[in-house]
Protein backbone atom coordinates (compact mmCIF):
# COMPACT_ATOMS: atom_id res chain seq x y z
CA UNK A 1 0.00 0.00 0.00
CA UNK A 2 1.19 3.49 -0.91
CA UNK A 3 0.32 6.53 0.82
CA UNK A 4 0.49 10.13 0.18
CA UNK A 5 0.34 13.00 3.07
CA UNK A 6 -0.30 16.53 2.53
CA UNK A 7 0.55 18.98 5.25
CA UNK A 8 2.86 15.99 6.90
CA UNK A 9 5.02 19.11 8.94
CA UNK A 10 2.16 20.31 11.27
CA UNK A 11 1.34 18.82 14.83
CA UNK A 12 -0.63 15.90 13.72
CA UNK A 13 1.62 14.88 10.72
CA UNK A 14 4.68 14.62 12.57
CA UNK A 15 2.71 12.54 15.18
CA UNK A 16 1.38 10.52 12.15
CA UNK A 17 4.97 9.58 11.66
CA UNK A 18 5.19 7.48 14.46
CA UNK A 19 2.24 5.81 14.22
CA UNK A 20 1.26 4.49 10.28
CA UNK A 21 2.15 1.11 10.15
CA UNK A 22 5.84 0.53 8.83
CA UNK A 23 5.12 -1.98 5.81
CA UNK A 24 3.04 1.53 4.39
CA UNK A 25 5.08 2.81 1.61
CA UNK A 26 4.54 6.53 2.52
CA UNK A 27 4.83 9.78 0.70
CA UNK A 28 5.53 12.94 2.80
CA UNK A 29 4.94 16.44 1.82
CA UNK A 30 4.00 19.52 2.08
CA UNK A 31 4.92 23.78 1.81
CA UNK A 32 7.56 24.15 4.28
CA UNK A 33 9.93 20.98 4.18
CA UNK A 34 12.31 21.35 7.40
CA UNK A 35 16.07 21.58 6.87
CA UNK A 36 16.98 17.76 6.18
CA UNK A 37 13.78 16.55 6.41
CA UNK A 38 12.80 13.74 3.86
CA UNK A 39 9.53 14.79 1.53
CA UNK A 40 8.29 16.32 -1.23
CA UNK A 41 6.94 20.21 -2.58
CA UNK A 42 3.29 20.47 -2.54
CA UNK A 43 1.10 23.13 -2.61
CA UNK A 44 -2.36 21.85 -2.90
CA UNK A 45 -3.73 25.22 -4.34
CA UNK A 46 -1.51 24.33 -7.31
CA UNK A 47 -3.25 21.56 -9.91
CA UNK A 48 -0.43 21.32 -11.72
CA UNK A 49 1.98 20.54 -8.32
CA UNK A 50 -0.77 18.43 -7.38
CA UNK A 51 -1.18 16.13 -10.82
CA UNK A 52 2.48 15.77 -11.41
CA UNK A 53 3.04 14.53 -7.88
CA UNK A 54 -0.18 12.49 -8.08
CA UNK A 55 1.05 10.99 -11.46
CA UNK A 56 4.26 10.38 -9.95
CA UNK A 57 3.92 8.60 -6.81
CA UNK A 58 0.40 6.87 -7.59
CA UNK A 59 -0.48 6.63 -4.02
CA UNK A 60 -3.78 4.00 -2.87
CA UNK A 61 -4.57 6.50 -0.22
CA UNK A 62 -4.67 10.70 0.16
CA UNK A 63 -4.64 11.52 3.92
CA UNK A 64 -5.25 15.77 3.42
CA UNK A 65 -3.63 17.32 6.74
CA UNK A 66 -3.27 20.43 4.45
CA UNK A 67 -5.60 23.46 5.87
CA UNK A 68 -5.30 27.05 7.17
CA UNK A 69 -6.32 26.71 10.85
CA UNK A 70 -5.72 29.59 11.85
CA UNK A 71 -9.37 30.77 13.14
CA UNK A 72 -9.11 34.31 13.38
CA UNK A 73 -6.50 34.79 10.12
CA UNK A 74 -9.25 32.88 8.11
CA UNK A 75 -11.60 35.32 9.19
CA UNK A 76 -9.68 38.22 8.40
CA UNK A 77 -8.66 36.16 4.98
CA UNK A 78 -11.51 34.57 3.95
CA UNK A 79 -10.83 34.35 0.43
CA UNK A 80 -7.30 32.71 0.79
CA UNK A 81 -8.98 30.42 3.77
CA UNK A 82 -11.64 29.09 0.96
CA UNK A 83 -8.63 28.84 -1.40
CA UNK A 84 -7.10 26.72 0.85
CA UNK A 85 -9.27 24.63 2.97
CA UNK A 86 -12.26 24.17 0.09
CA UNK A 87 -10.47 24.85 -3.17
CA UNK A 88 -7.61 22.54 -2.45
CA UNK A 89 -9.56 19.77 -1.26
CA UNK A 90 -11.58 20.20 -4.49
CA UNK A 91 -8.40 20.33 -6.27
CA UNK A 92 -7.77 16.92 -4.93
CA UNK A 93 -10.63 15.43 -5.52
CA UNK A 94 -10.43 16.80 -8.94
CA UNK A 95 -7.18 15.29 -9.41
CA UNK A 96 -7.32 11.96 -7.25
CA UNK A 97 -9.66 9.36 -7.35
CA UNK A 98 -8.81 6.93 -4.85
CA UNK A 99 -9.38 7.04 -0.95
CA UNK A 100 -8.73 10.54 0.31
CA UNK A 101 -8.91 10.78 4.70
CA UNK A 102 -9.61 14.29 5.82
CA UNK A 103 -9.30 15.98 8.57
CA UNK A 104 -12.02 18.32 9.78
CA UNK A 105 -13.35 20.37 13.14
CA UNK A 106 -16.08 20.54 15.55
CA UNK A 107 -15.90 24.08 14.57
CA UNK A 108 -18.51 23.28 11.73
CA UNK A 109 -21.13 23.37 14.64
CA UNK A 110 -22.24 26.37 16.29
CA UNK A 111 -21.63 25.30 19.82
CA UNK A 112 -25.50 25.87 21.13
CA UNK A 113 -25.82 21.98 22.41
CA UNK A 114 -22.40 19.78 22.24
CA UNK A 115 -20.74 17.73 22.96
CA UNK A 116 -21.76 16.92 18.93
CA UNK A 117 -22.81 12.92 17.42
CA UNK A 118 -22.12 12.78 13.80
CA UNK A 119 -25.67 12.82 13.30
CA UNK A 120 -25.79 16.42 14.86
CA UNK A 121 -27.38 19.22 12.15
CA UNK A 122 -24.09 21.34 11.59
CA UNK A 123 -23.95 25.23 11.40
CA UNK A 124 -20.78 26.46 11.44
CA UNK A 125 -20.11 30.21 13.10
CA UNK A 126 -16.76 30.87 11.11
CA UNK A 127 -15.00 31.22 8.01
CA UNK A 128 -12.95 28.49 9.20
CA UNK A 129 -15.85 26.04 10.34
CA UNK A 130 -17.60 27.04 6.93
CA UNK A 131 -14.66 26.05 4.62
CA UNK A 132 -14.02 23.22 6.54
CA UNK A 133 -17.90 21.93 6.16
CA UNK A 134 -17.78 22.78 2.43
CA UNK A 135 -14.77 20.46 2.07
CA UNK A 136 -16.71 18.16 4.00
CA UNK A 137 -19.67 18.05 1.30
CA UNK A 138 -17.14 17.91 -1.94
CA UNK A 139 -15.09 14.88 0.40
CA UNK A 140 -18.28 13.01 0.18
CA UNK A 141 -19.71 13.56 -2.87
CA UNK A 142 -16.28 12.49 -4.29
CA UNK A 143 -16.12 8.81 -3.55
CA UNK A 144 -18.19 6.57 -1.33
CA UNK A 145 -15.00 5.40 0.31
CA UNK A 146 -13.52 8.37 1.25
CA UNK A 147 -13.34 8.80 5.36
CA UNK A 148 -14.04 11.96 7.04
CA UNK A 149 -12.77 12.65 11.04
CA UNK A 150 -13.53 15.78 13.09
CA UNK A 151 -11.29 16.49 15.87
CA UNK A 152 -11.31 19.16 18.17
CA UNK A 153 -8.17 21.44 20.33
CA UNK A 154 -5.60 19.25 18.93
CA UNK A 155 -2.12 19.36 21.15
CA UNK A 156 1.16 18.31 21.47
CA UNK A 157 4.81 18.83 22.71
CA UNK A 158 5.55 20.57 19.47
CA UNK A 159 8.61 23.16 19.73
CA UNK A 160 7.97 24.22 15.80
CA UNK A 161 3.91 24.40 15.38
CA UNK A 162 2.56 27.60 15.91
CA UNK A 163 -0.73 26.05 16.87
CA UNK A 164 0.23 24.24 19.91
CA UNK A 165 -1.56 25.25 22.89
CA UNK A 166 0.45 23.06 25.16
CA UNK A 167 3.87 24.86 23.73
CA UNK A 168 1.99 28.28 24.70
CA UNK A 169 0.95 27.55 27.66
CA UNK A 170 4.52 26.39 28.96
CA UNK A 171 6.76 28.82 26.85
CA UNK A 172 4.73 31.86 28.81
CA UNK A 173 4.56 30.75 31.97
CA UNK A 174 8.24 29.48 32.07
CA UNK A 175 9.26 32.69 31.02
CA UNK A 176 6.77 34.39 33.78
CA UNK A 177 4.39 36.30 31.19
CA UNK A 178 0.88 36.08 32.14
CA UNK A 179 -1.95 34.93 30.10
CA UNK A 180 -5.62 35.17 29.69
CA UNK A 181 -7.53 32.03 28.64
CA UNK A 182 -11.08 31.55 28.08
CA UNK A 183 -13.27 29.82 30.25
CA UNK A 184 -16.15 29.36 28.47
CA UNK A 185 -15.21 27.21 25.47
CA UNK A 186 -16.01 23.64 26.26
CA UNK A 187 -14.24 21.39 24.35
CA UNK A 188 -12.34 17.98 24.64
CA UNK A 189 -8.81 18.41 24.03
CA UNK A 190 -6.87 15.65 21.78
CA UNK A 191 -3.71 14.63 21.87
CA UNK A 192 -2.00 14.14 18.24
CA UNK A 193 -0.61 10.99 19.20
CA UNK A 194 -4.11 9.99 19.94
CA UNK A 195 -5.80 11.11 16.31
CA UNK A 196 -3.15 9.75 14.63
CA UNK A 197 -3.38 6.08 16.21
CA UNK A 198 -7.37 6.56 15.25
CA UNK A 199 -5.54 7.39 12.11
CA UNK A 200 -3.69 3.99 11.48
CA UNK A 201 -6.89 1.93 12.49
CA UNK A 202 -9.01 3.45 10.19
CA UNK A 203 -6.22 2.78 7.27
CA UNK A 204 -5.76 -0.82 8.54
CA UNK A 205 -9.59 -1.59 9.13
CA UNK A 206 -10.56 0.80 5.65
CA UNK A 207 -12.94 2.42 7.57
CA UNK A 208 -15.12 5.03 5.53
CA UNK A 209 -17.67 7.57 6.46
CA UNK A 210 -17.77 10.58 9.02
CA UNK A 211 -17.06 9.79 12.49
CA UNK A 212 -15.66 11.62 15.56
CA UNK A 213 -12.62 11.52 17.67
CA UNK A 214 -11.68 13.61 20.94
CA UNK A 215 -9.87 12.43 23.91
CA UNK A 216 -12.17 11.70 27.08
CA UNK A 217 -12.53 14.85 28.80
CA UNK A 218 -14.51 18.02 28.59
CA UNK A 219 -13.03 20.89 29.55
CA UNK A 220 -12.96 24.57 29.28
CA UNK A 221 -9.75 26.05 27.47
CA UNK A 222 -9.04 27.64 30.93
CA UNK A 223 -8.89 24.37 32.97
CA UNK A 224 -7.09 22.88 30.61
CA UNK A 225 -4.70 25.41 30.93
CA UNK A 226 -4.57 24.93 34.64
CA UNK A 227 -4.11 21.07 34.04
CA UNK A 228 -1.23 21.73 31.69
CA UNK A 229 0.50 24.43 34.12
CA UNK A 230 0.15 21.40 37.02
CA UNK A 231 1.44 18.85 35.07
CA UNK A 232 4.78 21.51 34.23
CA UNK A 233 5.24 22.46 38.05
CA UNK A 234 4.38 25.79 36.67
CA UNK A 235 2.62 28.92 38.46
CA UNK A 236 -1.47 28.61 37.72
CA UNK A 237 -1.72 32.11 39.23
CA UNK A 238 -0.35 33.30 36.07
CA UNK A 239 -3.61 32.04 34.28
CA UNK A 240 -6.13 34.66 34.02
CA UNK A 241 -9.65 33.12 32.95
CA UNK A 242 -11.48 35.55 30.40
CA UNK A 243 -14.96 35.21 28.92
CA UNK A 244 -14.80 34.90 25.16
CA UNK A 245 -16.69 38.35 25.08
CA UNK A 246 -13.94 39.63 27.25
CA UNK A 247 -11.22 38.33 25.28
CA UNK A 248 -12.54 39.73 22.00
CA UNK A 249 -11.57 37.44 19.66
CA UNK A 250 -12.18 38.19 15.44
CA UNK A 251 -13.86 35.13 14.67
CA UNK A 252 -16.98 33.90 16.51
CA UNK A 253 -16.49 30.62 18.59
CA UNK A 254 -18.41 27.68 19.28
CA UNK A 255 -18.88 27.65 23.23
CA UNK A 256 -20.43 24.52 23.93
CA UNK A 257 -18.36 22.42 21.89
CA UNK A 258 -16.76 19.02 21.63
CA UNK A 259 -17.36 16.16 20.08
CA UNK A 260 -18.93 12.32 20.83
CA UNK A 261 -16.42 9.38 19.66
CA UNK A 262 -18.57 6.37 20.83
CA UNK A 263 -19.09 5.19 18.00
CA UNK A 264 -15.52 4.92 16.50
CA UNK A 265 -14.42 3.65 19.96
CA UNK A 266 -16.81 0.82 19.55
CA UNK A 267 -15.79 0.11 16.11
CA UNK A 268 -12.38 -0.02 16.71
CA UNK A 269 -12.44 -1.09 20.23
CA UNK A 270 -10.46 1.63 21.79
CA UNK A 271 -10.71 3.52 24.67
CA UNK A 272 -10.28 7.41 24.76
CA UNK A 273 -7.48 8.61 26.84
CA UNK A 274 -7.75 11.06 29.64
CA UNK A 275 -5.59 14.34 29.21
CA UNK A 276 -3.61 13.03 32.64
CA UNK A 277 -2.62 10.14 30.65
CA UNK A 278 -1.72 11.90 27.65
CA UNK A 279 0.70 14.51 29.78
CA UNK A 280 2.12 11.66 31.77
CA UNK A 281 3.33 10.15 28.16
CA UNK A 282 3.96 13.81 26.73
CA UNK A 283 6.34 14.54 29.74
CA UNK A 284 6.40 11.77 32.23
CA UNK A 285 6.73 12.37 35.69
């Protein structure tokens, strides 16, 4: 089997490194290829890059990590964010017709009554959650096979993503700077480790469909924040809990959020990890 992964340098790429299963002949690219990394150029907003690396690999499987996630740059960019995170995937489809996996949010719901079911009507609140649910609807219209998982506040001990929450967290408080978090975004952070072993089972089992996956608790941005400065031996008092009103923040956020894995548990009889458990492995005590 031969696999091809766009956006391979983010948080849940590199986890996916460790985790795909090693008789996988895999393909690794994307934009910004680190100094001596191993991968490939691609820039899925360019068909041509796209085709010719398509052509050339001939992969069995597309797993798309490629998106702007940026919430409140897509709002201010909304045309590049629809470039991006709908017109690329469309590019791929476009271009590809074997399995593509893609990764979407829980931020195509509007946060009135989560945690969400797949089932749940979605009505997304941003720029971001709205490209991300258009993607969703060309992803399934494309081919019957293709899989579909939402994740939510995805995390890890990663020195060189900008979105790590866990890395911003710990950078300011070890360096004393105080920080406001909001405390009124429910959500259930996941660890990348964790999506990207949900990741590998779906490959191995050729799961297809839309399904769910967030670690086991529910928590507001500001506890978690709380749980992370614990875990560090760093000072809590440093963590200043703002409303999201308060904080102002460009694009509109879901509040009650998160998302329901039962049924992807079930299916691939695994249990969801606790954030404890996923910080003792992160940094163990």
């Amino acid at each position: 089997m031969k696999i091809l992964v766009t956006g391979s340098y983010g948080q849940l790429g590199r986890s996916l490194f460790n985790t795909l299963n090693s008789n996988i002949e895999i393909f690794w690219t994307g934009r910004n290829i680190p100094f001596k990394g191993n991968g490939f150029y691609l820039d899925i907003c360019d068909r041509i890059n796209l085709k010719g690396l398509i052509s050339l690999h001939d992969p069995d499987i597309l797993i798309n990590l490629a998106a702007m996630t940026n919430v409140d740059f897509c709002e201010k960019n909304s045309k590049l964010a629809r470039e991006i995170n709908t017109n690329g995937v469309r590019n791929i489809c476009d271009t590809f017709k074997g399995k593509i996996i893609q990764l979407s949010t829980d931020y195509v719901f509007d946060g009135k009554n989560g945690p969400y079911v797949e089932e749940d009507e979605t009505s997304p609140l941003s720029v971001y959650g709205k490209t991300k649910l258009e993607a969703e609807k060309i992803i399934k219209s494309h081919n019957p096979d293709n899989l579909i998982i939402r994740g939510n506040v995805l995390y890890d001990n990663c020195l060189n993503s900008r979105a790590s929450f866990l890395n911003w967290v710990v950078k300011s408080l070890k360096e004393k700077i105080p920080i406001n978090v909001v405390d009124d975004q429910i959500n259930n952070p996941t660890w990348t480790q964790s999506m990207a072993k949900i990741i590998g089972l779906c490959v191995d089992k050729e799961i297809s469909g839309i399904y769910h996956w967030g670690d086991a608790e529910f928590v507001s941005r500001y506890k978690f924040a709380k749980m992370i400065a614990k875990h560090y031996n760093l000072k809590m008092e440093l963590i200043h809990p703002k409303s999201t009103e308060e904080l102002g923040q460009i694009a509109p956020r879901p509040l009650k959020s998160g998302l329901l894995s039962e049924r992807i548990a079930k299916i691939l009889d695994i249990q969801q990890p606790s954030i404890n458990e996923c910080l003792n492995q992160i940094l163990p005590k």
